[in-house]
C-alpha atoms as a PDB file:
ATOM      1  CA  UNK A   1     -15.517 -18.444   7.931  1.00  0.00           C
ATOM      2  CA  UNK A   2     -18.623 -16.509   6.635  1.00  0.00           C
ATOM      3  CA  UNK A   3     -18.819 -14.746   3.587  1.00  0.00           C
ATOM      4  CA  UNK A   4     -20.013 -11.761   5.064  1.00  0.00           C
ATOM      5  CA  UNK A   5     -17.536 -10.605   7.129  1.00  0.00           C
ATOM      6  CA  UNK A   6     -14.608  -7.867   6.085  1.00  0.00           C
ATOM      7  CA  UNK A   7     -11.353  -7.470   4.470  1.00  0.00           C
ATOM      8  CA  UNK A   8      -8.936  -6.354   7.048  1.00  0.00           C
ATOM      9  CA  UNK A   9      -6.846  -4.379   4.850  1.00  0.00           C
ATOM     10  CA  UNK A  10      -3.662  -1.373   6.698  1.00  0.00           C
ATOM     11  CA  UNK A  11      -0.957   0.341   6.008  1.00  0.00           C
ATOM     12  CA  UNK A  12       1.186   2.693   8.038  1.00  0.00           C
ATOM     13  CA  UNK A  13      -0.997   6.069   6.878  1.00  0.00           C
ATOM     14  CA  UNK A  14      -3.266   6.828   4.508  1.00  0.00           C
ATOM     15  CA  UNK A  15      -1.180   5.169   1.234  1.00  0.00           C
ATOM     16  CA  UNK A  16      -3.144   1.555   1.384  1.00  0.00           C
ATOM     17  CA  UNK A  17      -6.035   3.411   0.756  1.00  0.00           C
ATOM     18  CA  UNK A  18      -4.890   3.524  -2.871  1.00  0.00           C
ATOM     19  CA  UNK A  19      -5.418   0.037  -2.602  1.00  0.00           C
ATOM     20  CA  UNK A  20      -8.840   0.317  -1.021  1.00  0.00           C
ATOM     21  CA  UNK A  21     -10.064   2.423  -3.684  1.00  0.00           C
ATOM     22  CA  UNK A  22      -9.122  -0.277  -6.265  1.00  0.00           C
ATOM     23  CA  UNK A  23     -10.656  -2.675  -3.867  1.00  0.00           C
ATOM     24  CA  UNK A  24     -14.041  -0.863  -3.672  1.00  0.00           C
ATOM     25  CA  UNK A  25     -13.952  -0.238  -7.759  1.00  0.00           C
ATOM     26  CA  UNK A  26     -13.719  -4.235  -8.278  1.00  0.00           C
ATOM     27  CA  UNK A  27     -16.146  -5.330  -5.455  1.00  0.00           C
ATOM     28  CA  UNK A  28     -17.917  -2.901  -3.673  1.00  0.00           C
ATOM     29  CA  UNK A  29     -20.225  -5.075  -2.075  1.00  0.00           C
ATOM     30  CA  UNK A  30     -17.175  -6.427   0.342  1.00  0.00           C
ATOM     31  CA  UNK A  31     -17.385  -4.810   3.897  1.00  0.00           C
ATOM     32  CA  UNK A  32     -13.529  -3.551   4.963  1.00  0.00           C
ATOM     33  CA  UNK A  33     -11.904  -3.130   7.850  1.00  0.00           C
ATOM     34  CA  UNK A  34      -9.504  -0.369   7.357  1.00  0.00           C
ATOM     35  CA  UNK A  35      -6.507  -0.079   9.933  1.00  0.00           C
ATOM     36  CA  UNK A  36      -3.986   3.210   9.314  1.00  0.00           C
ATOM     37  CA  UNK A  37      -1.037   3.063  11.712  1.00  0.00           C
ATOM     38  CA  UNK A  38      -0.600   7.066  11.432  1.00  0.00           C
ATOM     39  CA  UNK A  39       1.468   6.906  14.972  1.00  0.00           C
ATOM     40  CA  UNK A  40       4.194   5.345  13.460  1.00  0.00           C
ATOM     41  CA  UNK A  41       4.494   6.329   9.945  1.00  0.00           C
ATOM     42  CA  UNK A  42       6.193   6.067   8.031  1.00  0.00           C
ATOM     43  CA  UNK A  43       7.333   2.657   7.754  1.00  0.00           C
ATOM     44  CA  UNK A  44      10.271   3.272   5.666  1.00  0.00           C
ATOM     45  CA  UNK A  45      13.054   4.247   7.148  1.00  0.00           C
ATOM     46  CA  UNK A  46      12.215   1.877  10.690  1.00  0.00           C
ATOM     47  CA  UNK A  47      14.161  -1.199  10.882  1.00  0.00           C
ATOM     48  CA  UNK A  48      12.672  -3.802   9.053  1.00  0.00           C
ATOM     49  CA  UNK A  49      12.127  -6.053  12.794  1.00  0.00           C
ATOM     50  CA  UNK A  50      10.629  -2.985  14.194  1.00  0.00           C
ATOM     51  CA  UNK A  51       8.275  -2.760  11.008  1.00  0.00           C
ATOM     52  CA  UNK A  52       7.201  -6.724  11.685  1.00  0.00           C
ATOM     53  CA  UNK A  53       6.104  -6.207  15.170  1.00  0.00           C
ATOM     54  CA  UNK A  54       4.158  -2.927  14.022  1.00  0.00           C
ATOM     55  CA  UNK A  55       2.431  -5.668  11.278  1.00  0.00           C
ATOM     56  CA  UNK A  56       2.067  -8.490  13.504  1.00  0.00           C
ATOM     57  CA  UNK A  57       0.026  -6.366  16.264  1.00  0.00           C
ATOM     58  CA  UNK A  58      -2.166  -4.778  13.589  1.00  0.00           C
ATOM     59  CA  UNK A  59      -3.288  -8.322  11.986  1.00  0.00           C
ATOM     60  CA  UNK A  60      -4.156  -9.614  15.597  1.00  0.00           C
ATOM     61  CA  UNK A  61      -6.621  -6.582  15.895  1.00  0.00           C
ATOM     62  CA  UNK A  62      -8.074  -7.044  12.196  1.00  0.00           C
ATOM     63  CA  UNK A  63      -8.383 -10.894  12.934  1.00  0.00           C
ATOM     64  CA  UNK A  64     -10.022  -9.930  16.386  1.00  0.00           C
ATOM     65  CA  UNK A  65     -12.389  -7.859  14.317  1.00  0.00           C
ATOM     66  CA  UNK A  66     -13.335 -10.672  12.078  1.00  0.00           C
ATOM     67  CA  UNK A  67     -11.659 -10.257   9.076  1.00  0.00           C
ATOM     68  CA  UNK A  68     -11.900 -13.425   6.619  1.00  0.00           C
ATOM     69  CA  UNK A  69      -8.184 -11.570   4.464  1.00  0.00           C
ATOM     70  CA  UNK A  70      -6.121  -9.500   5.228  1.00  0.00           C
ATOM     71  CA  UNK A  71      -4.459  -7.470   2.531  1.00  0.00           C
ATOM     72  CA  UNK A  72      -1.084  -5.816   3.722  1.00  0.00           C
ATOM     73  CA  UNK A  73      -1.760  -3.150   1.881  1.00  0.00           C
ATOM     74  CA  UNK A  74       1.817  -1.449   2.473  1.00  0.00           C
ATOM     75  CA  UNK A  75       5.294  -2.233   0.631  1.00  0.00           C
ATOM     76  CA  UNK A  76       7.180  -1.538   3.654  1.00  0.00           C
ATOM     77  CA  UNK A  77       4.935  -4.218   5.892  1.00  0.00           C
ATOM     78  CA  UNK A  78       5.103  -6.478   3.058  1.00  0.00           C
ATOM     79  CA  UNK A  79       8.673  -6.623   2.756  1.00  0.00           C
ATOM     80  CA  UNK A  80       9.401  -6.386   6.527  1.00  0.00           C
ATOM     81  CA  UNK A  81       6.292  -9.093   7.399  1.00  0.00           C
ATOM     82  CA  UNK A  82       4.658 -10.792   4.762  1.00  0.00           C
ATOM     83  CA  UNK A  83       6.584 -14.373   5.140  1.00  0.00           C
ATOM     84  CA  UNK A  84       6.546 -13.689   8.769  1.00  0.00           C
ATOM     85  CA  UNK A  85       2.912 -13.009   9.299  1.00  0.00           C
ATOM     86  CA  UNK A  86       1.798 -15.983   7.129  1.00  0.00           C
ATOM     87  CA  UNK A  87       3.785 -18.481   9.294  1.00  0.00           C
ATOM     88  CA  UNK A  88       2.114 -16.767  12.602  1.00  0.00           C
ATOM     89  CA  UNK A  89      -1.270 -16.765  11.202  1.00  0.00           C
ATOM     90  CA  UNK A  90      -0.928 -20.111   9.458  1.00  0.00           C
ATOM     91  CA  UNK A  91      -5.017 -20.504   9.240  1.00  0.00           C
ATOM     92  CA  UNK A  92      -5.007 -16.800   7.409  1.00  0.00           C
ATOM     93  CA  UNK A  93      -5.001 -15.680   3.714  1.00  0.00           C
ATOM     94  CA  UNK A  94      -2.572 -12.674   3.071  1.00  0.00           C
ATOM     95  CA  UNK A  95      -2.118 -10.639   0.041  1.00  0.00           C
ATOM     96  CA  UNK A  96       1.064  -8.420   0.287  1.00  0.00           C
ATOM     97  CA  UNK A  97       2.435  -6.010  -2.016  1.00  0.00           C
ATOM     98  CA  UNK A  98       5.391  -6.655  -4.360  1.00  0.00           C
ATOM     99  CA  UNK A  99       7.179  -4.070  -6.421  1.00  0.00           C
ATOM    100  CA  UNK A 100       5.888  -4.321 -10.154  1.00  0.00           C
ATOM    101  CA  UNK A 101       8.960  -5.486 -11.427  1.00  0.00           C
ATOM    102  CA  UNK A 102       8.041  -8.153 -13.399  1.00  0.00           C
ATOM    103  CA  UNK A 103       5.509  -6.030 -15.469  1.00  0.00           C
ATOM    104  CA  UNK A 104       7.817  -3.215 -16.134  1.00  0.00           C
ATOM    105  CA  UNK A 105      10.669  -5.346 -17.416  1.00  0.00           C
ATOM    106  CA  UNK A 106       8.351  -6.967 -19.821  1.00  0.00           C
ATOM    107  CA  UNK A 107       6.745  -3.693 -21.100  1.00  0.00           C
ATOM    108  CA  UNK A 108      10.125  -1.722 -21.636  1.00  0.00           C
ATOM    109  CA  UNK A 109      11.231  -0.461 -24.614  1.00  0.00           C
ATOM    110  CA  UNK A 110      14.148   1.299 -23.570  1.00  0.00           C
ATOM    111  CA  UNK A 111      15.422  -1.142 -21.107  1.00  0.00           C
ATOM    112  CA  UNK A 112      15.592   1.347 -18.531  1.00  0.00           C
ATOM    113  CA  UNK A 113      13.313   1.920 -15.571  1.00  0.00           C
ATOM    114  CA  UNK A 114      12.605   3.561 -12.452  1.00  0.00           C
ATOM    115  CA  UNK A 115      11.363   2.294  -9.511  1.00  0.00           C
ATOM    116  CA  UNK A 116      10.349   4.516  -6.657  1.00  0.00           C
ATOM    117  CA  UNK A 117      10.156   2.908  -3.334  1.00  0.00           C
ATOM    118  CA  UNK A 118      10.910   3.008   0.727  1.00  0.00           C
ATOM    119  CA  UNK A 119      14.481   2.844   2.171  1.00  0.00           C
ATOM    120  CA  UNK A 120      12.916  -0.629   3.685  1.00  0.00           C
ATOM    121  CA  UNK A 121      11.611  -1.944   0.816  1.00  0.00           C
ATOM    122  CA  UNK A 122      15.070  -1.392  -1.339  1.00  0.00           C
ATOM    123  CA  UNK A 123      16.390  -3.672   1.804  1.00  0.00           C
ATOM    124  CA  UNK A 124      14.019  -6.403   1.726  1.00  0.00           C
ATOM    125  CA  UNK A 125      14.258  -9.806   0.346  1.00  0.00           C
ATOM    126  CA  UNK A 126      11.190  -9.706  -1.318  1.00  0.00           C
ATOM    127  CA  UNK A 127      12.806  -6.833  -3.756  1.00  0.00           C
ATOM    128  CA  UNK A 128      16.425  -8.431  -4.079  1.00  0.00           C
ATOM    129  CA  UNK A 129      13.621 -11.613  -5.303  1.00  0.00           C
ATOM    130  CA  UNK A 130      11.868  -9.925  -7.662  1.00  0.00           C
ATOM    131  CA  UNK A 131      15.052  -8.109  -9.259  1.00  0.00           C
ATOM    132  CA  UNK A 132      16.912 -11.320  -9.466  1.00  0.00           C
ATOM    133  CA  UNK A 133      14.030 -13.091 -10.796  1.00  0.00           C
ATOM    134  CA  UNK A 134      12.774 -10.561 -13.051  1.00  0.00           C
ATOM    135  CA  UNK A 135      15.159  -7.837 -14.262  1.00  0.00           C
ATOM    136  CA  UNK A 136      17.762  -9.502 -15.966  1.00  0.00           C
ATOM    137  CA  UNK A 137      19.078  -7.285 -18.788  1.00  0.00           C
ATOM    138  CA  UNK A 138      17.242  -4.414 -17.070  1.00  0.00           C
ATOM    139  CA  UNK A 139      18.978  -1.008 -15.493  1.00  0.00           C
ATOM    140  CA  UNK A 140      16.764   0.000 -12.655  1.00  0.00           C
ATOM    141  CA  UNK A 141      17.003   3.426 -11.290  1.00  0.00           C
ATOM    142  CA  UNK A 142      16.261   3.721  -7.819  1.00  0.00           C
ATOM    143  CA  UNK A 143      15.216   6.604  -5.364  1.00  0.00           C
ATOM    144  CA  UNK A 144      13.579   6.725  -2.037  1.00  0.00           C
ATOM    145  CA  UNK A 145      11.897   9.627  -2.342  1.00  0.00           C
ATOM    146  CA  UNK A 146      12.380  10.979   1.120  1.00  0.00           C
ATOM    147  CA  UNK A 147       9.323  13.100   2.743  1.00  0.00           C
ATOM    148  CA  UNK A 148       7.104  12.169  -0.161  1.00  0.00           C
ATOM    149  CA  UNK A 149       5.279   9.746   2.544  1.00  0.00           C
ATOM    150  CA  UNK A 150       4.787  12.829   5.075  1.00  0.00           C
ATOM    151  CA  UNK A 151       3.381  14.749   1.804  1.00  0.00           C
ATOM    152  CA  UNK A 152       0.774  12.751   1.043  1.00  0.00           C
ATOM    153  CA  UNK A 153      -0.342  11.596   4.496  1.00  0.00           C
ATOM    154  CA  UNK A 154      -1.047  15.660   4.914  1.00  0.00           C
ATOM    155  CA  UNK A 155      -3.039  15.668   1.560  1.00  0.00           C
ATOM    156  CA  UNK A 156      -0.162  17.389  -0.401  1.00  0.00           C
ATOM    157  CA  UNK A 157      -0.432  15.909  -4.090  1.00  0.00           C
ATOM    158  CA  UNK A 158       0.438  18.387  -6.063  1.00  0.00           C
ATOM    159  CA  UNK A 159       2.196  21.766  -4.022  1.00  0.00           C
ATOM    160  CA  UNK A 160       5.562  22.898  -5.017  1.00  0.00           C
ATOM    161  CA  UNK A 161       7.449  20.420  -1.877  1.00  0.00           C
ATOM    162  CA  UNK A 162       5.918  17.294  -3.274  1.00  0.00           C
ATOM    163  CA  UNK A 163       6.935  18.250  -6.709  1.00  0.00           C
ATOM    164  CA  UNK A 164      10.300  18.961  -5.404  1.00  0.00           C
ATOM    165  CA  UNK A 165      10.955  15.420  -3.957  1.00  0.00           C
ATOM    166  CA  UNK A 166       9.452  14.117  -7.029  1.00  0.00           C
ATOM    167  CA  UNK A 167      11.223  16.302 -10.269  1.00  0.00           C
ATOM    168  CA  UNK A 168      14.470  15.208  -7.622  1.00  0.00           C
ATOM    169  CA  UNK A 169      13.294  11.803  -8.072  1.00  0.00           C
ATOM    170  CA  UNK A 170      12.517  11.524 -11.703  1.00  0.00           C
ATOM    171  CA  UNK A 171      14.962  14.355 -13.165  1.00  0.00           C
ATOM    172  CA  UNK A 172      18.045  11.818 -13.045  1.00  0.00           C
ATOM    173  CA  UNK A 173      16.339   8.627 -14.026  1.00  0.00           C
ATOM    174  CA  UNK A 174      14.906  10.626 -17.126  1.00  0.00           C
ATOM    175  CA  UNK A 175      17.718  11.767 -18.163  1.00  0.00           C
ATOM    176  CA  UNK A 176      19.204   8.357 -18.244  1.00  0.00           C
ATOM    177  CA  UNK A 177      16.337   6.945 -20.924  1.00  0.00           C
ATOM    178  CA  UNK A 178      13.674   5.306 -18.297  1.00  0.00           C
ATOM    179  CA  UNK A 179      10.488   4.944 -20.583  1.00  0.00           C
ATOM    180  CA  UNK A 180       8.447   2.938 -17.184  1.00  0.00           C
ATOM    181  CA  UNK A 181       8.131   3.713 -13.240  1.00  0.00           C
ATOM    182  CA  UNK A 182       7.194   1.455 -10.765  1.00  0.00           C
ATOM    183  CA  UNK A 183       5.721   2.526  -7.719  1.00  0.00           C
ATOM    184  CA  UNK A 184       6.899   0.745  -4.913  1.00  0.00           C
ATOM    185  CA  UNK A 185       4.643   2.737  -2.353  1.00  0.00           C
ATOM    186  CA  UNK A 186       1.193   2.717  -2.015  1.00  0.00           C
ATOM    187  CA  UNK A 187       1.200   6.318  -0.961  1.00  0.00           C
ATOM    188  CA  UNK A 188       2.462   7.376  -4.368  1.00  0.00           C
ATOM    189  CA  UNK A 189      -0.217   6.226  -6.131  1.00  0.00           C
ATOM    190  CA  UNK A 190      -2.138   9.194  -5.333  1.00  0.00           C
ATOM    191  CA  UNK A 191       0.781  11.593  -7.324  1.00  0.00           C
ATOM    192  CA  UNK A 192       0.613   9.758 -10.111  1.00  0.00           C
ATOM    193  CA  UNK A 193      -1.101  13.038 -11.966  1.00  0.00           C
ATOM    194  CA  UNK A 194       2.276  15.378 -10.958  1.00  0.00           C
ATOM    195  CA  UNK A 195       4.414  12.261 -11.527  1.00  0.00           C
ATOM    196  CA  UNK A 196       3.055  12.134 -15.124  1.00  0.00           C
ATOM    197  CA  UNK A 197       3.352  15.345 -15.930  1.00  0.00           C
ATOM    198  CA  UNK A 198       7.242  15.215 -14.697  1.00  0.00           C
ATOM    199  CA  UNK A 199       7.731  12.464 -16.495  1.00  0.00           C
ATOM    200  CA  UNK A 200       5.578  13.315 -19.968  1.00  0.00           C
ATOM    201  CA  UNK A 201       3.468  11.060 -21.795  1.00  0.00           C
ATOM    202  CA  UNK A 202       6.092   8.543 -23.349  1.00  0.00           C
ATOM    203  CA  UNK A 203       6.576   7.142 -19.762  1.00  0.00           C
ATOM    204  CA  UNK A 204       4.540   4.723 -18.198  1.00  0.00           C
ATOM    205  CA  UNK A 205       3.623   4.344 -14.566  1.00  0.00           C
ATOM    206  CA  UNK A 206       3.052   1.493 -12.958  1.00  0.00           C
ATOM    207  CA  UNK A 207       0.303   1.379  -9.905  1.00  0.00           C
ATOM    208  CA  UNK A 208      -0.141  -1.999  -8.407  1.00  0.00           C
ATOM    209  CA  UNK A 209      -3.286  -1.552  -6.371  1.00  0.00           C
ATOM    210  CA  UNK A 210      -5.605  -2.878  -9.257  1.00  0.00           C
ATOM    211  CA  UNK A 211      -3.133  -6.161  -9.325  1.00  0.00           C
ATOM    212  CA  UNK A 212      -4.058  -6.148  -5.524  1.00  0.00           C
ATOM    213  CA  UNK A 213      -7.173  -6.119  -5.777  1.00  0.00           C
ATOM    214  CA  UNK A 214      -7.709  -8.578  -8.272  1.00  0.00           C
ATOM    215  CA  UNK A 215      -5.539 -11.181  -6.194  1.00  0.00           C
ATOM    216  CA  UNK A 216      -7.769 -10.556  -3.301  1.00  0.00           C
ATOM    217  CA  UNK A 217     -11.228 -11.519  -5.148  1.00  0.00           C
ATOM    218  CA  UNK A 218      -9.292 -14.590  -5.958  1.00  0.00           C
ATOM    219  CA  UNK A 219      -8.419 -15.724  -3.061  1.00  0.00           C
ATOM    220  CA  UNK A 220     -11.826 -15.061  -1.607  1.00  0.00           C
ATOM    221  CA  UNK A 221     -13.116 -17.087  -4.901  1.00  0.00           C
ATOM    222  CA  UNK A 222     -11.399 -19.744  -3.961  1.00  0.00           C
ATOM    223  CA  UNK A 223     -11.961 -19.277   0.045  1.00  0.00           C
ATOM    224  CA  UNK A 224     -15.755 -19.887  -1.013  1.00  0.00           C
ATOM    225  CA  UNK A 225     -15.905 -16.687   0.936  1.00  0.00           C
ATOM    226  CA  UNK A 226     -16.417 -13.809  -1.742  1.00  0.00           C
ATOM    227  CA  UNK A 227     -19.546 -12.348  -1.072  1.00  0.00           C
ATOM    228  CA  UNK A 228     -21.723 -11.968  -4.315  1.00  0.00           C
ATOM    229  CA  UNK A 229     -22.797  -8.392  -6.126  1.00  0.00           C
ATOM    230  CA  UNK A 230     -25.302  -6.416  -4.520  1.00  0.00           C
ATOM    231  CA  UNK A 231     -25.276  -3.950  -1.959  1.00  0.00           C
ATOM    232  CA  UNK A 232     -22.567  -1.807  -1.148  1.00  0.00           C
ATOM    233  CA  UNK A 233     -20.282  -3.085   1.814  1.00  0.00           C
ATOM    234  CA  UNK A 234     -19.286  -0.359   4.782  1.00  0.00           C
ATOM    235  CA  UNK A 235     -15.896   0.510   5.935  1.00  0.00           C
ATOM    236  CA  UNK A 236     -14.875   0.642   8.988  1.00  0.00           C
ATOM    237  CA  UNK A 237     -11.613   2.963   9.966  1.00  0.00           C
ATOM    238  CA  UNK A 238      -9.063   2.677  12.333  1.00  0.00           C
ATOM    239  CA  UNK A 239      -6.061   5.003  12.872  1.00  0.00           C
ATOM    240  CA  UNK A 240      -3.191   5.337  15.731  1.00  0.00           C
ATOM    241  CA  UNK A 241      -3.165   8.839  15.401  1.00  0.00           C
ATOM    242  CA  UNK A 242      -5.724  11.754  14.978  1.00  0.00           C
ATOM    243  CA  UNK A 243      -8.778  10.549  13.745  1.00  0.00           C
ATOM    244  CA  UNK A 244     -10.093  14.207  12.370  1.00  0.00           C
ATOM    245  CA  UNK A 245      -6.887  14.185   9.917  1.00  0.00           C
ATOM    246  CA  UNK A 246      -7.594  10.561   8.391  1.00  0.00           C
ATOM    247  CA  UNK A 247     -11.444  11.052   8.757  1.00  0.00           C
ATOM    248  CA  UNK A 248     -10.740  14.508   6.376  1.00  0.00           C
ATOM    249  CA  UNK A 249      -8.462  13.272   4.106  1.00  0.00           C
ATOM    250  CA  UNK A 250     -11.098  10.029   3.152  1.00  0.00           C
ATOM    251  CA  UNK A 251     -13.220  12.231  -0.201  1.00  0.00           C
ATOM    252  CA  UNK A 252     -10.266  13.501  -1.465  1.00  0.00           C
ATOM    253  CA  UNK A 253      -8.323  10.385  -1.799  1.00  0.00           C
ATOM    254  CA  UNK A 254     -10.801   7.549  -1.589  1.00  0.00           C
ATOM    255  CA  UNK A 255     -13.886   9.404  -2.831  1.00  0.00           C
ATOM    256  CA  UNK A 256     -15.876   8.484   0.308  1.00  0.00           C
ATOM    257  CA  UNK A 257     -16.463   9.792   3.256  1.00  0.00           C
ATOM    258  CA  UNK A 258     -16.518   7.643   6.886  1.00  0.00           C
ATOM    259  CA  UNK A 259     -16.327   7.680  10.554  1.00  0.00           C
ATOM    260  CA  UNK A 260     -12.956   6.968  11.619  1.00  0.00           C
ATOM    261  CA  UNK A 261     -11.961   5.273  15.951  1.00  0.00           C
ATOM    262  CA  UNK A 262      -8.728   6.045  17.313  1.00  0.00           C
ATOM    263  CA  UNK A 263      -6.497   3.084  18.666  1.00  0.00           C
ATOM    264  CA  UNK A 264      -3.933   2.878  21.172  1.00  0.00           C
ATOM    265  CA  UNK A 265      -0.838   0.726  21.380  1.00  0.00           C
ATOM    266  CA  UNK A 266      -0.057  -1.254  24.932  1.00  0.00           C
ATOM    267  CA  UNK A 267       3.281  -2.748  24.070  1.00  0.00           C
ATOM    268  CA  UNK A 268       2.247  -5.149  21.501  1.00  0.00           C
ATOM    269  CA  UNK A 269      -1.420  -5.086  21.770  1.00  0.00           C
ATOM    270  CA  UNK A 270      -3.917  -2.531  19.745  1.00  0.00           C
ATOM    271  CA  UNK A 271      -6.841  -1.176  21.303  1.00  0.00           C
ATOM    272  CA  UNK A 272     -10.043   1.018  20.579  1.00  0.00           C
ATOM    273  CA  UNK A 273     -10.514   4.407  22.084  1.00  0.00           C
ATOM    274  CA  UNK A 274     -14.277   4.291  23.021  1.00  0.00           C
ATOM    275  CA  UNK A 275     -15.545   7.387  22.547  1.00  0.00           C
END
């Protein structure tokens, strides 16, 4: 495996791109293959076997693209597919996303916090892990959040229906004595502004993405197969839906601008529209 080619990172939309941008702050110079499965987001409320085919499909295209890691850079995918996907792509290196339990039971004062999350990732294993491992002597405070996803996929961070869903969210598990949020989506990363200002200053939020992105340089480190500082690496999009809406939506949530190639799905296969 060569050092030079990309991190295959996707998600169902345009949330793993909260993980790209903490991806691109702690090693630019790593090219990316960037895979948004817009035709069937969201993830969330899809059965969880549905949700592993979905993943499955997407890391034989990154693969088939040449990418040395892939980062599954969704909650949903990683609860639905993580375990799966590593024993199907034995010879691959995965980072998946876990809720930040561990971190927010450690840092509480109150004992109390909230965890904000998918309907899918609430049914997981990997969550019923963390909790059991992790959150003894906590009270978590759970809420899906529903049609925060579809918010933020059409750039809505801060109107009055995304503060709707999330004052619904928040207003019980504040008034129950949370002091710490965990975001268990990697779409709401990029409300964290409204979600503070719901939630004033004595609570802390949780993003994962920069925990991401640190385990990915590791296991690149240790791969051999981390390229070294210098120039910046390209990204290369993907979507399964309209590539004008994920193509405009890339300064105002990544910072960056790029060209983005529509796929299409043949049963279980993912192919580029040329064109």
């Amino acid at each position: 495996m060569r050092s030079d080619y990309p991190i295959g990172v996707f998600d169902s939309g345009v949330g793993g791109l909260s993980v790209l941008r903490a991806m691109r702050d702690l090693m630019p110079e790593e090219p990316v293959l960037y895979f948004a499965d817009q035709g069937h987001v969201p993830y969330g409320p899809r059965p969880l076997e549905q949700v592993r085919g979905f993943s499955e499909a997407v890391t034989r295209f990154l693969l088939g693209k040449g990418a040395k890691l892939i980062v599954v850079a969704c909650n949903t995918a990683s609860a639905a597919a993580l375990h799966h996907l590593r024993q199907t792509f034995p010879e691959t290196s995965f980072v998946g996303m876990e809720p930040a339990v561990k971190p927010a039971a450690e840092r509480t004062k109150t004992g109390k916090v909230g965890v904000l999350a998918t309907p899918a990732t609430f049914q997981g294993a990997l969550y019923a892990s963390v909790v059991e491992r992790f959150a003894n002597g906590v009270q978590l405070f759970q809420d899906t959040c529903p049609g925060l996803v579809g918010r933020i996929e059409q750039g809505d961070l801060d109107g009055e229906a995304t503060r709707r869903i999330i004052e619904s969210a928040l207003r019980p598990m504040l008034d129950g004595g949370i002091d710490t949020v965990v975001l268990g989506c990697t779409h709401y990363p990029f409300v964290i502004p409204l979600i503070e200002q719901i939630a004033g200053e004595n609570v802390r939020v949780i993003d994962p993405a920069p925990a991401v992105a640190r385990q990915a340089k590791r296991l690149l480190e240790a791969g051999g197969i981390k390229l070294p500082p210098g120039k910046r690496g390209g990204v290369r999009y993907y979507t399964s839906g309209a590539a004008a809406g994920l193509q405009s939506l890339l300064p105002k949530l990544l910072g960056e601008n790029g060209a983005v190639q529509s796929v299409s799905w043949d049963e279980q296969t993912v192919m580029v529209l040329e064109g």
